[in-house]
C-alpha atoms as a PDB file:
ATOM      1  CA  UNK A   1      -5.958   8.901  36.851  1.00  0.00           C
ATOM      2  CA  UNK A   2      -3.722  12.216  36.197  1.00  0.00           C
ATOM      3  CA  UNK A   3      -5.991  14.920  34.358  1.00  0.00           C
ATOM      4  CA  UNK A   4      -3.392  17.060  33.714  1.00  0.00           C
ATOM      5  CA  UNK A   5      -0.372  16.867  30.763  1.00  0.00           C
ATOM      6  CA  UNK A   6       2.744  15.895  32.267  1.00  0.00           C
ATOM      7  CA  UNK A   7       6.214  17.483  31.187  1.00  0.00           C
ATOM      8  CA  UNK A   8       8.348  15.172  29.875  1.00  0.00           C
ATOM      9  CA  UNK A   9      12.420  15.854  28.823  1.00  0.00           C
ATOM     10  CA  UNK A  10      13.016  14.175  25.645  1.00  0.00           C
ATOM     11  CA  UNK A  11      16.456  15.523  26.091  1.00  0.00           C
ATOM     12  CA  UNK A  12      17.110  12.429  28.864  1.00  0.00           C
ATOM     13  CA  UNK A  13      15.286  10.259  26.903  1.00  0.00           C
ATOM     14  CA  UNK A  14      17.492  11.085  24.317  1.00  0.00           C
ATOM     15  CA  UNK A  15      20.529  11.150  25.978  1.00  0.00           C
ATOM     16  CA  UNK A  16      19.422   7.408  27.438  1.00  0.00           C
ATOM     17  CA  UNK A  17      18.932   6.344  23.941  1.00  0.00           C
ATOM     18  CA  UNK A  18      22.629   7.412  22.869  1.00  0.00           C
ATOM     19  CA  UNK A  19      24.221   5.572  25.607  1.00  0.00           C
ATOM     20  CA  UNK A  20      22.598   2.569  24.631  1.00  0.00           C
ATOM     21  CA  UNK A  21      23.183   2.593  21.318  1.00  0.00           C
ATOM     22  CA  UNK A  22      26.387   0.806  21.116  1.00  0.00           C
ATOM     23  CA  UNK A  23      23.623  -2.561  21.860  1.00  0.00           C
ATOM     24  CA  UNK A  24      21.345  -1.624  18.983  1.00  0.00           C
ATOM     25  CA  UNK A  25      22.375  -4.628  17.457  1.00  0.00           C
ATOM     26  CA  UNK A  26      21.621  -6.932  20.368  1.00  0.00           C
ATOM     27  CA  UNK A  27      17.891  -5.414  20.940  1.00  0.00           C
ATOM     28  CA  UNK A  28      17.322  -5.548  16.938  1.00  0.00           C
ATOM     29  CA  UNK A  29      17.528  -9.226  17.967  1.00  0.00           C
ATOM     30  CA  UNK A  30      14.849  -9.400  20.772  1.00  0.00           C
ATOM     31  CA  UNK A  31      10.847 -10.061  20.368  1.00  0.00           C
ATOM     32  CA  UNK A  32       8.141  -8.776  22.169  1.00  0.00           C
ATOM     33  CA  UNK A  33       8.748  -9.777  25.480  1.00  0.00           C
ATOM     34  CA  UNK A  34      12.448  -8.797  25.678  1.00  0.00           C
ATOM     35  CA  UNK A  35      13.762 -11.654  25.349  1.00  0.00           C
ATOM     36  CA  UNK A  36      17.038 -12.649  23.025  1.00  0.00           C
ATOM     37  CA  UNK A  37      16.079 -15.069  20.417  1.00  0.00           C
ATOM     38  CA  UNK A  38      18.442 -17.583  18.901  1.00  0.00           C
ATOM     39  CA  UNK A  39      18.953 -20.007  15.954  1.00  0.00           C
ATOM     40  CA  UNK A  40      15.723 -20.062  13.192  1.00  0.00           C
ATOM     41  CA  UNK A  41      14.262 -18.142  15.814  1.00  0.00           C
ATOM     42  CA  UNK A  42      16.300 -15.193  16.073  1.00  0.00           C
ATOM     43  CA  UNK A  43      15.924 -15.433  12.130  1.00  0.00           C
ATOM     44  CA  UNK A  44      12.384 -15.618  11.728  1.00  0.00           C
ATOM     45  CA  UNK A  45      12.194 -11.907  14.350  1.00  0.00           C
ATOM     46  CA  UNK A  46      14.800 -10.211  12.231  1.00  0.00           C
ATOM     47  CA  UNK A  47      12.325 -11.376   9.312  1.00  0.00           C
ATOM     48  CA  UNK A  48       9.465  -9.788  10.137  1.00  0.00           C
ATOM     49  CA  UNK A  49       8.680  -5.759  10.348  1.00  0.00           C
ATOM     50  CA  UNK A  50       9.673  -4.331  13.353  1.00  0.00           C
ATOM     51  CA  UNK A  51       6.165  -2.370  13.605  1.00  0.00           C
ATOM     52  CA  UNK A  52       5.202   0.397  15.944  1.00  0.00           C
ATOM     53  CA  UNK A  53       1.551   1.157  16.836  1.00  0.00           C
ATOM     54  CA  UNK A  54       1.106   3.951  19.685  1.00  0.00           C
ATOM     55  CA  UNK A  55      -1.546   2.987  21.523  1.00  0.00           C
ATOM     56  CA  UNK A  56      -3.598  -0.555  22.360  1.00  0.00           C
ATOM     57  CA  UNK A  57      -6.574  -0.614  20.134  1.00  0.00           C
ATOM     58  CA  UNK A  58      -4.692   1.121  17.242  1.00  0.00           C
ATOM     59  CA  UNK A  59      -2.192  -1.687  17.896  1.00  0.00           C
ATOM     60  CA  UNK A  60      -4.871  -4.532  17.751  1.00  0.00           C
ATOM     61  CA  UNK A  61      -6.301  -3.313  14.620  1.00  0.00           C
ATOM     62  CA  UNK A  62      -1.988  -3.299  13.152  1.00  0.00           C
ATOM     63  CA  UNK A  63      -1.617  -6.332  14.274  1.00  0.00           C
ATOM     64  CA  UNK A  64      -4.864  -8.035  12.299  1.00  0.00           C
ATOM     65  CA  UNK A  65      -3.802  -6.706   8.719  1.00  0.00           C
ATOM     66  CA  UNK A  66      -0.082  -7.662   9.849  1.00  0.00           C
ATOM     67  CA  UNK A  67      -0.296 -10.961  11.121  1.00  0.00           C
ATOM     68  CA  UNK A  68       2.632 -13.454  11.089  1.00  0.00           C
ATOM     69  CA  UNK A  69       4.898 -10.852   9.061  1.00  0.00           C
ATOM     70  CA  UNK A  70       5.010  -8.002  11.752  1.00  0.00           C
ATOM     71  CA  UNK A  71       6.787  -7.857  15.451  1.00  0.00           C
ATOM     72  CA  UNK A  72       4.540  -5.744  16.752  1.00  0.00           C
ATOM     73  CA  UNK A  73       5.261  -3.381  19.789  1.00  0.00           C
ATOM     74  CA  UNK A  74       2.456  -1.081  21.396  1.00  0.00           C
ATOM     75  CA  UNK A  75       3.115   1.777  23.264  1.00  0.00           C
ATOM     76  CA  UNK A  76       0.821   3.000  25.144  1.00  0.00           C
ATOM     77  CA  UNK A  77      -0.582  -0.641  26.554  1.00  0.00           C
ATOM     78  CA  UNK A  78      -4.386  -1.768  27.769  1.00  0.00           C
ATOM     79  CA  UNK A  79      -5.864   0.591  30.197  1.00  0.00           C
ATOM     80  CA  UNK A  80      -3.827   3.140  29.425  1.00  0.00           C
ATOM     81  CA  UNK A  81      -4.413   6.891  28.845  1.00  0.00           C
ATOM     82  CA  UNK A  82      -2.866   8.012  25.313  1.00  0.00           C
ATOM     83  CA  UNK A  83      -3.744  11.241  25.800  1.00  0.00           C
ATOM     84  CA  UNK A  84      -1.533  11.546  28.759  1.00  0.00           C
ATOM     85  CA  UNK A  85       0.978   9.472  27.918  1.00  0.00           C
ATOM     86  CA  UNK A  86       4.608   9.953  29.181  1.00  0.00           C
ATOM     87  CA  UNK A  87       7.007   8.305  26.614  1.00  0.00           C
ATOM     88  CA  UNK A  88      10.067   6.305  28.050  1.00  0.00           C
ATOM     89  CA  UNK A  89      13.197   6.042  27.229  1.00  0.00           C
ATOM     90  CA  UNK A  90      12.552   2.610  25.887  1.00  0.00           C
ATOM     91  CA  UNK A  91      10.064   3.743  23.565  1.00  0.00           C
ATOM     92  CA  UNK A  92      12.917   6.288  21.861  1.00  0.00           C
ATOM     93  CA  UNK A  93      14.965   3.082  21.324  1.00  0.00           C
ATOM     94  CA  UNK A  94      11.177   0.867  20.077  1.00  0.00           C
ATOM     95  CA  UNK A  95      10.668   4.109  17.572  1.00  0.00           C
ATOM     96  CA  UNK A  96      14.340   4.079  16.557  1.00  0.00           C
ATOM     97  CA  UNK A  97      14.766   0.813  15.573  1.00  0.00           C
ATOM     98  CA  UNK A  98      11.267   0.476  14.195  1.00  0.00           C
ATOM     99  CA  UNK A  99      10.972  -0.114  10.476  1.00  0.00           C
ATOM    100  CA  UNK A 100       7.446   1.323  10.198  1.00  0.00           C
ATOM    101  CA  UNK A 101       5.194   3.122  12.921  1.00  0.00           C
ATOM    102  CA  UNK A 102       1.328   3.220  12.829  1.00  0.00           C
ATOM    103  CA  UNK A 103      -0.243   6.927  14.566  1.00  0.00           C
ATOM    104  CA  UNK A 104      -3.735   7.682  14.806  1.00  0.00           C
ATOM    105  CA  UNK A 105      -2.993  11.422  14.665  1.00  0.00           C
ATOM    106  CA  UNK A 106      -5.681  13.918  14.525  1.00  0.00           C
ATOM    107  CA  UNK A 107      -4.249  15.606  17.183  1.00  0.00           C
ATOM    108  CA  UNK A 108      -4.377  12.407  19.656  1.00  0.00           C
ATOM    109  CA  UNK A 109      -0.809  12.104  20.263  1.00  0.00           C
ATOM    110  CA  UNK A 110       0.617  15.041  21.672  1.00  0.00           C
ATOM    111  CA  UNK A 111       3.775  14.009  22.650  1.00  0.00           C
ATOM    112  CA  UNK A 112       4.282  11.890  19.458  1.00  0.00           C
ATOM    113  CA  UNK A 113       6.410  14.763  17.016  1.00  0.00           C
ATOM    114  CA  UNK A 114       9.186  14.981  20.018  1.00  0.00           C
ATOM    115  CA  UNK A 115       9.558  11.185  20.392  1.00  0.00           C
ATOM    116  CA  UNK A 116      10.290  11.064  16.734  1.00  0.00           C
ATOM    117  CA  UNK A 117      12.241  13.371  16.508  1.00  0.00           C
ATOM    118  CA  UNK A 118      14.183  12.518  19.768  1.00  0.00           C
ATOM    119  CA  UNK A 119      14.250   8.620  18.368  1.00  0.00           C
ATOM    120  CA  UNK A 120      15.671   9.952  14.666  1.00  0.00           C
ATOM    121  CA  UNK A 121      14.098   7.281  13.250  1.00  0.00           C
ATOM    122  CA  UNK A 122      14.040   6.936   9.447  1.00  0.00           C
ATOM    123  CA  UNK A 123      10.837   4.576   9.682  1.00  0.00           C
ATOM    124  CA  UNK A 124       7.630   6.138   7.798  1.00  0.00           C
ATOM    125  CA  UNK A 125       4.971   7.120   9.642  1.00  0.00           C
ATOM    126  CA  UNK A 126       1.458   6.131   8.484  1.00  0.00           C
ATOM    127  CA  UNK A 127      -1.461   8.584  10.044  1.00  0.00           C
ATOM    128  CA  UNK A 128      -4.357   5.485   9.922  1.00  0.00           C
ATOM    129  CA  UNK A 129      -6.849   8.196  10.175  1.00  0.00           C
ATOM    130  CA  UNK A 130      -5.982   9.783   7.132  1.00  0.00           C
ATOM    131  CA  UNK A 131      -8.984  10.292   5.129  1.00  0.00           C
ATOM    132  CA  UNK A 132     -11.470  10.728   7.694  1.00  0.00           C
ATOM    133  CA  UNK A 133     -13.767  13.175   7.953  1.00  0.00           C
ATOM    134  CA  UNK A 134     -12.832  14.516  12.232  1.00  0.00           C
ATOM    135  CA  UNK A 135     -15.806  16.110  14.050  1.00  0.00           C
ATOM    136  CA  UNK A 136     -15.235  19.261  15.637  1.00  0.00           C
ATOM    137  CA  UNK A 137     -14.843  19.687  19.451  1.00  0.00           C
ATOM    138  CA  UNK A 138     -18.737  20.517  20.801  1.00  0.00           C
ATOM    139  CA  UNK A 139     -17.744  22.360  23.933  1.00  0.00           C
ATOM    140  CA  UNK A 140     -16.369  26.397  24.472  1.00  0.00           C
ATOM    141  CA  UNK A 141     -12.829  24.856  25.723  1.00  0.00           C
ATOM    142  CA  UNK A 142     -12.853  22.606  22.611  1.00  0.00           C
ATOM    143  CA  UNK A 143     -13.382  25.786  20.128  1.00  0.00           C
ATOM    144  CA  UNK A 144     -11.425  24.841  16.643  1.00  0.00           C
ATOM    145  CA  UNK A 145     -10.474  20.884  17.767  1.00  0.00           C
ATOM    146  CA  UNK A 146     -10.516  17.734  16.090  1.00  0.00           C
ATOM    147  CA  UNK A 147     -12.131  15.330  17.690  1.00  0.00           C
ATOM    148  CA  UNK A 148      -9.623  12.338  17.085  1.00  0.00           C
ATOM    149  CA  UNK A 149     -11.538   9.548  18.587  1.00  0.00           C
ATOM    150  CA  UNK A 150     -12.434   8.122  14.878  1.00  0.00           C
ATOM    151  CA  UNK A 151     -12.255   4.230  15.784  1.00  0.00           C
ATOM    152  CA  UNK A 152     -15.326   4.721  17.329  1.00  0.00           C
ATOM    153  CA  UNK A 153     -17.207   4.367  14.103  1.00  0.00           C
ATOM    154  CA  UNK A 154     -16.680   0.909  12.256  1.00  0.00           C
ATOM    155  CA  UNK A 155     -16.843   2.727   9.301  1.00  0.00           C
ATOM    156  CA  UNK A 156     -13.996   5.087  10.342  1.00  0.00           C
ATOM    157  CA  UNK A 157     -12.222   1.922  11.432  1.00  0.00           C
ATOM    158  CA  UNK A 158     -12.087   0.217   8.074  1.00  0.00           C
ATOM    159  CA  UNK A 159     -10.543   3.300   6.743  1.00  0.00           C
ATOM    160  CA  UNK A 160      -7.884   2.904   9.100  1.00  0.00           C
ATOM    161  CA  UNK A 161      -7.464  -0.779   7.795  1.00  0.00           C
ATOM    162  CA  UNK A 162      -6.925   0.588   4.529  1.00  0.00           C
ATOM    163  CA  UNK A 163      -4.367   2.769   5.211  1.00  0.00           C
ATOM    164  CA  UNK A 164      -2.538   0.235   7.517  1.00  0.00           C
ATOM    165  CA  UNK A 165      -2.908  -2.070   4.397  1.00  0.00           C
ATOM    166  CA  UNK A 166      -1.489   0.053   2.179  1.00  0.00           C
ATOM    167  CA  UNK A 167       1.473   1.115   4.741  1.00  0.00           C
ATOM    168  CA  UNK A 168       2.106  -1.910   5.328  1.00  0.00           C
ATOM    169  CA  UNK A 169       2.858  -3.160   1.331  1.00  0.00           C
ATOM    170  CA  UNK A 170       4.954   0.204   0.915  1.00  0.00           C
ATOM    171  CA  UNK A 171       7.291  -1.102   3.593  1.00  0.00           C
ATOM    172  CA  UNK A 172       7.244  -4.815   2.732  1.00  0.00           C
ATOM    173  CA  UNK A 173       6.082  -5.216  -0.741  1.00  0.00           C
ATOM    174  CA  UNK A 174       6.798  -9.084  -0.221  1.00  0.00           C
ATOM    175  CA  UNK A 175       3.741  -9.541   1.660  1.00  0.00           C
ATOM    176  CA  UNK A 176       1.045  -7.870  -0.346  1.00  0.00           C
ATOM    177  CA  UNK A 177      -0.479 -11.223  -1.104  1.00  0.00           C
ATOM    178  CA  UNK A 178      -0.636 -11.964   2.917  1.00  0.00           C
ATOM    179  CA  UNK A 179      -1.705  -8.163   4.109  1.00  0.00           C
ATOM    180  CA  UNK A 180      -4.641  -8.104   1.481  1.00  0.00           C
ATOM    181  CA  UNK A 181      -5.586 -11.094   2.430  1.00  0.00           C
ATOM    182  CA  UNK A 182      -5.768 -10.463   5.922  1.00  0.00           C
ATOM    183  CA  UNK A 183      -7.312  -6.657   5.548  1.00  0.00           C
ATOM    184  CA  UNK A 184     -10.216  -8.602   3.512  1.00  0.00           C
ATOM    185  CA  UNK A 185     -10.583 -11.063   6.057  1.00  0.00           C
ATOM    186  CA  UNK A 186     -10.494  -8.090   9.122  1.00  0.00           C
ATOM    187  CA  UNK A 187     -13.220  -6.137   6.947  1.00  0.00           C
ATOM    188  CA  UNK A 188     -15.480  -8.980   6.891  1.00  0.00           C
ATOM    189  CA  UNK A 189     -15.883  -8.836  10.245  1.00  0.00           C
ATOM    190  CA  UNK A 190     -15.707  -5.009  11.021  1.00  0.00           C
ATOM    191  CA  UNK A 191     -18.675  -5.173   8.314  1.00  0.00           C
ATOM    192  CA  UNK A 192     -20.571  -8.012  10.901  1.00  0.00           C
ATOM    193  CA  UNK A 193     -20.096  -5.812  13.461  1.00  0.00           C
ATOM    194  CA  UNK A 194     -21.086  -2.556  12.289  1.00  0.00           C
ATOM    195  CA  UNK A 195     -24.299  -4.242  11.032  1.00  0.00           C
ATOM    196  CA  UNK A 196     -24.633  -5.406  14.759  1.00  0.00           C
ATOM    197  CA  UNK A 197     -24.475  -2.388  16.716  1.00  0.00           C
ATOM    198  CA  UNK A 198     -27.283  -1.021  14.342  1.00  0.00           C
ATOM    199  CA  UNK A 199     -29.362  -3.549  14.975  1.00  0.00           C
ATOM    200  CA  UNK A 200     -28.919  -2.917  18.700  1.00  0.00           C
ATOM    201  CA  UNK A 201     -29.078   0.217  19.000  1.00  0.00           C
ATOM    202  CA  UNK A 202     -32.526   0.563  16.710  1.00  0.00           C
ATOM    203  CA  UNK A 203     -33.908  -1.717  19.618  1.00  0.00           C
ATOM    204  CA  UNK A 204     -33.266   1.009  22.072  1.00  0.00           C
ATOM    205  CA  UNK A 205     -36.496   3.608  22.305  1.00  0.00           C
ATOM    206  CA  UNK A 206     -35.163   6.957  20.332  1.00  0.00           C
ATOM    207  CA  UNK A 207     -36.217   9.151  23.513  1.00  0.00           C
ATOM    208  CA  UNK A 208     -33.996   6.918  25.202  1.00  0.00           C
ATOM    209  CA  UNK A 209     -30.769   6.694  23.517  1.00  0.00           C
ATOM    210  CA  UNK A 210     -28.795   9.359  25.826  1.00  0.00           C
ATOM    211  CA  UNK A 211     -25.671   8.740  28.140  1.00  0.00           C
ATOM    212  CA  UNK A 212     -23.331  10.557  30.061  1.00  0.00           C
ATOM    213  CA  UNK A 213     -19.866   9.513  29.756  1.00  0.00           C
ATOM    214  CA  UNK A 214     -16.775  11.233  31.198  1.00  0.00           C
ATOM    215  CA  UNK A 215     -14.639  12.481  28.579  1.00  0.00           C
ATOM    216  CA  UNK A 216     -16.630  13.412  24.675  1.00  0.00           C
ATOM    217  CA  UNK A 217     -14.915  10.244  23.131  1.00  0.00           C
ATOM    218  CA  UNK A 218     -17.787   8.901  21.592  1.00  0.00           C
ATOM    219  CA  UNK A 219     -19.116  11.587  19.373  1.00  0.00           C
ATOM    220  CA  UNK A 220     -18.344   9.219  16.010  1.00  0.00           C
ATOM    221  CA  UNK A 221     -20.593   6.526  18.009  1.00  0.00           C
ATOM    222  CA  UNK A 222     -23.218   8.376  18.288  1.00  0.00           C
ATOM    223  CA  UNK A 223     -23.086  10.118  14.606  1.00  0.00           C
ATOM    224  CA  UNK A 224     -23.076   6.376  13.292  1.00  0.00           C
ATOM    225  CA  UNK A 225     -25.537   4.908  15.286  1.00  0.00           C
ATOM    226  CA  UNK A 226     -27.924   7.473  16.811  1.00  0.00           C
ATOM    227  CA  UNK A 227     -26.819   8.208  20.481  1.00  0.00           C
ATOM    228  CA  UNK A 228     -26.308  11.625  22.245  1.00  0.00           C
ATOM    229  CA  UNK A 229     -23.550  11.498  24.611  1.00  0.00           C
ATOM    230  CA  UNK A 230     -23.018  14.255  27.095  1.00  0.00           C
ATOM    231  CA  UNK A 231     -19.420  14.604  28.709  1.00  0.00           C
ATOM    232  CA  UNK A 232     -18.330  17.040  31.836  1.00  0.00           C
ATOM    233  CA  UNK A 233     -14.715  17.226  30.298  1.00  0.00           C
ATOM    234  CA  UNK A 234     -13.526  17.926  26.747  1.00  0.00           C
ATOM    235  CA  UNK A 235     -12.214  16.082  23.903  1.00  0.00           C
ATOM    236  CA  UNK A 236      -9.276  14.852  26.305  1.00  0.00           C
ATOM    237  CA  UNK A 237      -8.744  13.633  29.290  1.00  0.00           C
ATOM    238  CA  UNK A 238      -6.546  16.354  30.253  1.00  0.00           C
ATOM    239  CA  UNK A 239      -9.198  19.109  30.913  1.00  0.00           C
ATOM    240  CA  UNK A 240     -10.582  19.420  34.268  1.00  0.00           C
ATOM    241  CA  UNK A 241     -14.966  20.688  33.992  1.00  0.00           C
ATOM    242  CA  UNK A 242     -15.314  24.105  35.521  1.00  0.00           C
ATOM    243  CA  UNK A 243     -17.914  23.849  38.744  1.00  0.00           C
ATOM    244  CA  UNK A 244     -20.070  25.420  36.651  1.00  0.00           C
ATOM    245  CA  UNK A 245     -20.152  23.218  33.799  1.00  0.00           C
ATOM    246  CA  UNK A 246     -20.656  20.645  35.875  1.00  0.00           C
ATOM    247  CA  UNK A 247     -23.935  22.318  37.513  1.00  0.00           C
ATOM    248  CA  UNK A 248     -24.910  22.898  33.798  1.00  0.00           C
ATOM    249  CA  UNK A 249     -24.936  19.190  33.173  1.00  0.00           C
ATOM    250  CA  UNK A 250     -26.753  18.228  36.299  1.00  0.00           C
ATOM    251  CA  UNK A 251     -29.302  20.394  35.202  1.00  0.00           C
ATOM    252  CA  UNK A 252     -29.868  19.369  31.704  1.00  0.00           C
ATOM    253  CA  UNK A 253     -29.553  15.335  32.932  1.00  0.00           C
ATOM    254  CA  UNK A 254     -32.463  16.151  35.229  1.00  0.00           C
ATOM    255  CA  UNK A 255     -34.600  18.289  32.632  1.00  0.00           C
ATOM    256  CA  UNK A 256     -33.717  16.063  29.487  1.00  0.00           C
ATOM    257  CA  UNK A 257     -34.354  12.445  32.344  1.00  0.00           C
ATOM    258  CA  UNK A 258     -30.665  11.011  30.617  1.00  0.00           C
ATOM    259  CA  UNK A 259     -30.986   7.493  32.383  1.00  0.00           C
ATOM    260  CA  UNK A 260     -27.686   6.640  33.172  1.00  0.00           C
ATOM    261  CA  UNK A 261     -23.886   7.621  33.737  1.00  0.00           C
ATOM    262  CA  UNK A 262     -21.126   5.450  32.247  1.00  0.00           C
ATOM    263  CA  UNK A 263     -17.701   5.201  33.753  1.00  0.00           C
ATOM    264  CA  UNK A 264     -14.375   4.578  31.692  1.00  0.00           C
ATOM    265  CA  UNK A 265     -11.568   2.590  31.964  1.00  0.00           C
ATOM    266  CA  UNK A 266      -9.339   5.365  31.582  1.00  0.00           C
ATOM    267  CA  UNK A 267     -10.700   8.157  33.114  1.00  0.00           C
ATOM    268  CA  UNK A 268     -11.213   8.942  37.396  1.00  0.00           C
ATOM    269  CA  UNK A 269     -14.820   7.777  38.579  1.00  0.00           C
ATOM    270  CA  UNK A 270     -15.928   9.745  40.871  1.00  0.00           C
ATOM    271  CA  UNK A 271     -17.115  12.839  38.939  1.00  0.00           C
ATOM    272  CA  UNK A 272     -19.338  10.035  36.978  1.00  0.00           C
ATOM    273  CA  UNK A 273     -20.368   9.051  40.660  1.00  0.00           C
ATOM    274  CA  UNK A 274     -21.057  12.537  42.147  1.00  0.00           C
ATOM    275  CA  UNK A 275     -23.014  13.409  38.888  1.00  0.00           C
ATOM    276  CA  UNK A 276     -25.298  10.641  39.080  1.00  0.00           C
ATOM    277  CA  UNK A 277     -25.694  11.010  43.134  1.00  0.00           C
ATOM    278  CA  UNK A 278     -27.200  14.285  42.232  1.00  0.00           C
ATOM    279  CA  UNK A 279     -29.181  13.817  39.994  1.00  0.00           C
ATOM    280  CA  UNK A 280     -30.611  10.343  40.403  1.00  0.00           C
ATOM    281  CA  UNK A 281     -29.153   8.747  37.281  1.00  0.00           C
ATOM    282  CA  UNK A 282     -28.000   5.417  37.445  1.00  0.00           C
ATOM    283  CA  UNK A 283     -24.401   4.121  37.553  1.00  0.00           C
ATOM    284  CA  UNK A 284     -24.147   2.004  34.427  1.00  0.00           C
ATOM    285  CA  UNK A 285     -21.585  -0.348  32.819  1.00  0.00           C
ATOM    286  CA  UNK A 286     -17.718   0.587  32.287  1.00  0.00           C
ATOM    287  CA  UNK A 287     -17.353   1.699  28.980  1.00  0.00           C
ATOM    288  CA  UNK A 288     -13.866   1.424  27.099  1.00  0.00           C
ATOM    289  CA  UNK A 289     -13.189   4.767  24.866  1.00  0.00           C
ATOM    290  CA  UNK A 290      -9.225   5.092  24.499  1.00  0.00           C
ATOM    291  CA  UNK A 291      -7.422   1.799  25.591  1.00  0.00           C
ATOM    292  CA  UNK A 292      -8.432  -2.277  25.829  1.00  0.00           C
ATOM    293  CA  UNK A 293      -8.597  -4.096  28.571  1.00  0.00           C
ATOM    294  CA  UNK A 294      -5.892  -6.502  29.471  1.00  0.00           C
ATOM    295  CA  UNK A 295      -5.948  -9.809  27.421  1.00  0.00           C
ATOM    296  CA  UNK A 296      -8.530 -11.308  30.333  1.00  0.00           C
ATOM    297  CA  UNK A 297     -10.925  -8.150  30.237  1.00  0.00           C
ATOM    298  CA  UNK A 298     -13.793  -7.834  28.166  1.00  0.00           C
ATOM    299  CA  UNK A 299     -12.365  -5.560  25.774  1.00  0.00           C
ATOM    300  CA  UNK A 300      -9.064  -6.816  24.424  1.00  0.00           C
ATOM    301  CA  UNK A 301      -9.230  -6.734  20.820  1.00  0.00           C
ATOM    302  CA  UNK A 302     -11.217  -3.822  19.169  1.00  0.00           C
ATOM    303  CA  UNK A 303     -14.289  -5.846  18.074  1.00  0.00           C
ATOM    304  CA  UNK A 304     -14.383  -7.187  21.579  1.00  0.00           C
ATOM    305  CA  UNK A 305     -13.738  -3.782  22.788  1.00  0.00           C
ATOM    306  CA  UNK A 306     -17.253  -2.264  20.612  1.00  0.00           C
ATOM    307  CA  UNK A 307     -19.103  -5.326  21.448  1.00  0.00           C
ATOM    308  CA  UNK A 308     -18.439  -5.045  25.582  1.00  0.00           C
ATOM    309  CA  UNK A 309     -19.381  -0.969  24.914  1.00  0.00           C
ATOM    310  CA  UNK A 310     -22.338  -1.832  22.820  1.00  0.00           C
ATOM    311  CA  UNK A 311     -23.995  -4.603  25.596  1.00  0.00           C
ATOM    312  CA  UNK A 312     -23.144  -1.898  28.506  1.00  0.00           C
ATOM    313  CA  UNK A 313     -24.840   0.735  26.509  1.00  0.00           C
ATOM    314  CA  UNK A 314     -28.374  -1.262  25.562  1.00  0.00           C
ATOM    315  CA  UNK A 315     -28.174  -2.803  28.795  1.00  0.00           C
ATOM    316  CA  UNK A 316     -28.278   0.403  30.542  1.00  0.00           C
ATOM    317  CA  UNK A 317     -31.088   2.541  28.478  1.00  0.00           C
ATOM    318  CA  UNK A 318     -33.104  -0.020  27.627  1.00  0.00           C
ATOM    319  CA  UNK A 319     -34.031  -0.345  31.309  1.00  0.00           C
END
């Protein structure tokens, strides 16, 4: 996994974008998977709102309150690392032609202000964590940040289905029936599941309720529901732990007895390896913090995605 931000030239991008724009028409006509649709087909596509959602499990969440009436494309896909995220030319044409586009913002998106602008799209942009109260980075290097990992709470996560809601109707007031419908219906649910995790966690002994994870990306987790997380790099996966950070942390996981060491699907697992080598730890569960799985994984839909982390966590320091 690449730890460091990449350079991209929006200026190719760009220039990639104006050379195909002459077939804007044709990929107004395609779906999801590329394809070109024909007949009531091609109709129903150009029907619905071409809707842009940059990364997988802000996507999921879209793509609940939007239902039938949304073509929804996701940038950065399962498994993927938003926070290092190279934007394609492709995605200057998806943002162009897109008739709204769903951000989590709070900093999470780096590259995000040059794609727009690159794209010129006219499509609003809704920030879904609008609203939200961010934590501040913990660590020296994070000194001033947001921490923009909000989904992590289920209450944070309703507030983003508000503001998707509401997004949504302001771009297609013809479905307001259908998106309020479906938000209810989605907030049912993200109330089960908060009540869940509570439950689950309050099983797990208080003394025990510590993990290391690789990146801080569960902070709001463990302000909701009572867990300390401990994490070698920052607030993104960019930042590389100093060698003496790291012997910091092996120090306080052997005074403080922090059972175990999660990996995550986006981040390089061998620092989570050498850590617990060293200091006796266990090697728990995968834990997903920025990205779903692929549609087969564990983790593909967000309240998959919370229930997978939630069984890996009380699995582990329950032990």
């Amino acid at each position: 996994m690449p730890t460091r931000r990449h350079v991209i030239s929006f200026a190719s991008a760009a220039g990639a974008f104006a050379a195909l724009s002459t077939m804007a028409g044709i990929f107004s006509e395609r779906g999801q998977t590329g394809t070109i649709q024909t007949g009531s087909a091609q109709n129903a596509a150009q029907a619905r709102l071409r809707t842009v959602a940059t990364f997988s499990i802000l996507g999921d969440i879209v793509g609940n309150v939007g239902g039938e009436r949304v073509q929804l494309t996701t940038l950065v896909g399962p498994n993927g690392d938003v926070h290092v995220y190279v934007p394609a030319p492709g995605d200057v044409k998806t943002v162009a032609l897109a008739d709204i586009v769903f951000v989590n913002g709070l900093g999470l998106e780096g590259w995000l202000d040059r794609l727009i602008a690159s794209s010129a799209t006219r499509a609003p942009v809704v920030v879904t964590s609008r609203g939200i109260v961010p934590r501040n980075g913990l660590r020296a290097q994070d000194y001033g940040a947001r921490d923009p990992h909000a989904w992590q709470s289920v209450a944070n996560a309703k507030i983003y289905v508000g503001n998707i809601r509401d997004g949504l109707i302001a771009a297609d007031p013809h479905g307001e029936k259908t998106y309020e419908a479906n938000a209810t219906v989605y907030l049912a649910k993200l109330n089960d599941l908060d009540a869940e995790i509570k439950t689950a966690i309050e099983s797990v002994p208080a003394a025990r309720r510590k993990a290391i994870t690789a990146h801080d990306a569960f902070g709001y987790f463990g302000d909701a529901y009572g867990v300390e997380f401990i994490a070698p790099e920052g607030l993104s996966t960019e930042a590389e732990p100093s060698a003496g950070g790291v012997a910091r942390l092996i120090d306080q996981i052997r005074r403080q007895k922090i059972p175990a060491v999660f990996m995550e699907n986006v981040t390089d697992p061998r620092l989570a390896q050498r850590i617990a080598e060293e200091t006796g730890a266990k090697i728990a569960g995968t834990l997903y913090s920025d990205a779903l799985s692929p549609p087969n994984g564990p983790a593909a839909t967000y309240i998959d995605m919370m229930r997978s982390n939630l069984r890996e966590l009380t699995s582990a320091l329950t032990c």
